[in-house]
Protein backbone atom coordinates (compact mmCIF):
# COMPACT_ATOMS: atom_id res chain seq x y z
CA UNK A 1 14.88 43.35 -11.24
CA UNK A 2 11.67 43.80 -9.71
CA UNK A 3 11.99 40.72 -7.75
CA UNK A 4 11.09 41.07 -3.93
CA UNK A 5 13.46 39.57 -0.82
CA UNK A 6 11.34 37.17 0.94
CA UNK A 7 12.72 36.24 4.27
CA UNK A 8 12.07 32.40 5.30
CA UNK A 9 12.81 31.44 8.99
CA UNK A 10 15.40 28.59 9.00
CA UNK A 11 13.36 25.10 9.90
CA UNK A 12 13.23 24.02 13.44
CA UNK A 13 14.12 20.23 13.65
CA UNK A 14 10.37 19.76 14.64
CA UNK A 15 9.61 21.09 11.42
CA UNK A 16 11.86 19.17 9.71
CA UNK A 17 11.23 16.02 10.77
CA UNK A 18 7.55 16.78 10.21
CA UNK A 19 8.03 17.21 6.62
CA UNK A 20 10.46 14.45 6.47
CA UNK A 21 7.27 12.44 7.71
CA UNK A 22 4.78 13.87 5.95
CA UNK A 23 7.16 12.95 2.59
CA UNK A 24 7.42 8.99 3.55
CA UNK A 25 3.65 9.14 4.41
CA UNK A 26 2.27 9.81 1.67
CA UNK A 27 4.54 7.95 -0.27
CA UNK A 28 3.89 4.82 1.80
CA UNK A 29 0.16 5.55 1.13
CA UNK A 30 0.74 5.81 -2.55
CA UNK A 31 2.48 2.98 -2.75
CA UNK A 32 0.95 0.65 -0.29
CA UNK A 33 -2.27 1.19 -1.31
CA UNK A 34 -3.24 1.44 2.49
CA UNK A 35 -6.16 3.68 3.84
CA UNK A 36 -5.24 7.07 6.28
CA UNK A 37 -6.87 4.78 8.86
CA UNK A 38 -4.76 1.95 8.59
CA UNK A 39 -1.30 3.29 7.96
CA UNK A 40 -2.04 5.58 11.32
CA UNK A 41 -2.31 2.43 13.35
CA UNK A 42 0.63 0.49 12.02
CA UNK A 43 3.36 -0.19 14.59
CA UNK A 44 6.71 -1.67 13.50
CA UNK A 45 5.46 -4.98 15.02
CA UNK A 46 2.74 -5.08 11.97
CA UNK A 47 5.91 -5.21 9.12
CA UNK A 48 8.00 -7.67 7.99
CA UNK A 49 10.30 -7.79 5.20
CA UNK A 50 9.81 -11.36 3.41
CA UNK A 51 12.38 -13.28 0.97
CA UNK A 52 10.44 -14.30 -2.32
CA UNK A 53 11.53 -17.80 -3.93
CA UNK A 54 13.43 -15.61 -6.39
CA UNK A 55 15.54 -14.38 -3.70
CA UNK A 56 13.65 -10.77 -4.32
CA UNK A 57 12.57 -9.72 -0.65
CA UNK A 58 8.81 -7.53 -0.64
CA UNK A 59 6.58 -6.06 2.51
CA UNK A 60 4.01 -7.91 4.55
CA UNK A 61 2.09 -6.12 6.48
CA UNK A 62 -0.60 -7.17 9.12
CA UNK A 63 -3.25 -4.58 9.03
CA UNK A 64 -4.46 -4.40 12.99
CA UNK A 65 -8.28 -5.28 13.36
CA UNK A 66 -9.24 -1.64 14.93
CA UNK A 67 -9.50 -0.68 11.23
CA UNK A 68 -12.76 -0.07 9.05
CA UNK A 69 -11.93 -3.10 7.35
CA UNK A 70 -10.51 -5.42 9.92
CA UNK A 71 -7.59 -7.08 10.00
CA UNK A 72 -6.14 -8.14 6.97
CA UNK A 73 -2.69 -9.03 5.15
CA UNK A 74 -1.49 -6.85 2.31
CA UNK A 75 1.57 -6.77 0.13
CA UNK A 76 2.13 -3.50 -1.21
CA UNK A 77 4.34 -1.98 -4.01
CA UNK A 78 8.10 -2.40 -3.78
CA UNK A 79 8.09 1.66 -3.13
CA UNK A 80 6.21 1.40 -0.10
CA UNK A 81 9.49 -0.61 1.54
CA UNK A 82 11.11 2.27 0.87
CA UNK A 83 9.67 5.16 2.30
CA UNK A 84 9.23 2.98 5.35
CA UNK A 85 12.47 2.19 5.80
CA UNK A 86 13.48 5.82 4.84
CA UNK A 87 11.30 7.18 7.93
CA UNK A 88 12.85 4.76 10.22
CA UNK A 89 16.36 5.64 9.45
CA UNK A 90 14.86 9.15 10.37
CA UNK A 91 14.17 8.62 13.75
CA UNK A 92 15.61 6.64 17.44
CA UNK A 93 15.33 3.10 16.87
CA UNK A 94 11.81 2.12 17.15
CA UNK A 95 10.46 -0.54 19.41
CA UNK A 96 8.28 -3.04 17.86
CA UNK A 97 4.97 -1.65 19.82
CA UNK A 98 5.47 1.86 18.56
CA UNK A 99 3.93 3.51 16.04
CA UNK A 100 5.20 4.13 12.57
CA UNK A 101 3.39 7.16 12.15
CA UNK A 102 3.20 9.43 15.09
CA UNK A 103 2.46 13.12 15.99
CA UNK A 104 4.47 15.75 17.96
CA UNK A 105 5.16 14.61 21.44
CA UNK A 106 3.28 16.63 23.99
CA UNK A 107 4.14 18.35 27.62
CA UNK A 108 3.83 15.51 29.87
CA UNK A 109 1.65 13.36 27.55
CA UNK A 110 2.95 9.59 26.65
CA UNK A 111 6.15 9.34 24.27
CA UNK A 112 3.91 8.48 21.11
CA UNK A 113 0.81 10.46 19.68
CA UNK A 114 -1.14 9.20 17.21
CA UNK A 115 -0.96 11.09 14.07
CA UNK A 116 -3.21 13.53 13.74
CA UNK A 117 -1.59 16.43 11.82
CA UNK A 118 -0.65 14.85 8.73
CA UNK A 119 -3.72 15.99 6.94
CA UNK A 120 -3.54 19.71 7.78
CA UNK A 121 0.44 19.64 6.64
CA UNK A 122 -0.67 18.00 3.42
CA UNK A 123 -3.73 20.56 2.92
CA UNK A 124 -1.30 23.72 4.04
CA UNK A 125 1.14 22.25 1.51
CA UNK A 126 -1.32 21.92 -1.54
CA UNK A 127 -2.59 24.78 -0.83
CA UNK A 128 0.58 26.57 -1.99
CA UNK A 129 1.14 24.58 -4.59
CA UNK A 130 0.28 27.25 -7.60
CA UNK A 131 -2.08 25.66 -9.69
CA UNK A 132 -4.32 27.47 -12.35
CA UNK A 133 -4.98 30.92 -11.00
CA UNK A 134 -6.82 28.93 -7.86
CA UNK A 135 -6.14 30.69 -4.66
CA UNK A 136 -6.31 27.21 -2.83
CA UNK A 137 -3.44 26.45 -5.08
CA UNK A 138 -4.22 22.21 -5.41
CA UNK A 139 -6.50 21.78 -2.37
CA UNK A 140 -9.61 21.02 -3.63
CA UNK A 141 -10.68 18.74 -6.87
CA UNK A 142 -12.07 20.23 -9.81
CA UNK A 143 -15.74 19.21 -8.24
CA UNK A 144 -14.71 21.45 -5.50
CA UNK A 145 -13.86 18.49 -2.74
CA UNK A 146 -10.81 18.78 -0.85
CA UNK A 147 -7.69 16.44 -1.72
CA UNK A 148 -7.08 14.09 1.85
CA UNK A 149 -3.64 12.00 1.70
């Protein structure tokens, strides 16, 4: 008793696949170890799945030289495999040249945005995240500074 009906809209498959995005994103960052700036330029052309001499197979990933800290070659995590390969499933089959993360499409714009709203889903999300009595919920640091992915 005492409980109030909330009404939610049902999720638009825009929405959804944003979230289902903005769930391998920052996973990918947490376990790659990548910065925004570099995962947002990644195209599948910049990923390879390599077989270890123990037959284990990890991630190699050329990090493009548009980046603040040029190109490089990292091997992430084993979990960042995942949530990469998770988002692909998600979508059309991706050419090599296309992005991996990418924004909404817009009215007569090119097929691929860069990614751009990622950070304002993750703020919107912490923000409703309740978290001590803070009305930003877990949006900003203790020191006041607001989380980025």
């Amino acid at each position: 008793g005492g409980g109030r009906l909330v009404v939610v809209a049902p999720l638009t498959q825009v929405h959804l696949r944003q979230r289902q995005q903005l769930l391998c994103y920052v996973w990918f960052l947490a376990t790659s170890g990548l910065r925004v700036g570099e995962a947002n330029k990644l195209r599948w052309a910049n990923i390879q799945l390599v077989n270890g001499s123990n037959g284990a197979r990890f991630l190699c990933i050329d990090v493009p030289a548009a980046t603040k800290t040029g190109a490089r070659t990292s091997f992430p995590m084993g979990g960042a495999a995942q949530y990469l390969l998770k988002w692909k499933r998600q979508g059309d089959k991706p050419q090599p040249q296309d992005l991996i993360w990418s924004g909404q499409k817009r009215k007569n714009g090119p097929a691929q945005q860069p990614l751009t709203d990622a950070n304002k889903t993750f703020q919107a999300f912490l923000k409703r995240v309740p978290y001590m009595g803070r009305s930003n919920g877990l949006l900003e640091h203790a020191d006041g500074k607001r989380r980025t992915p």
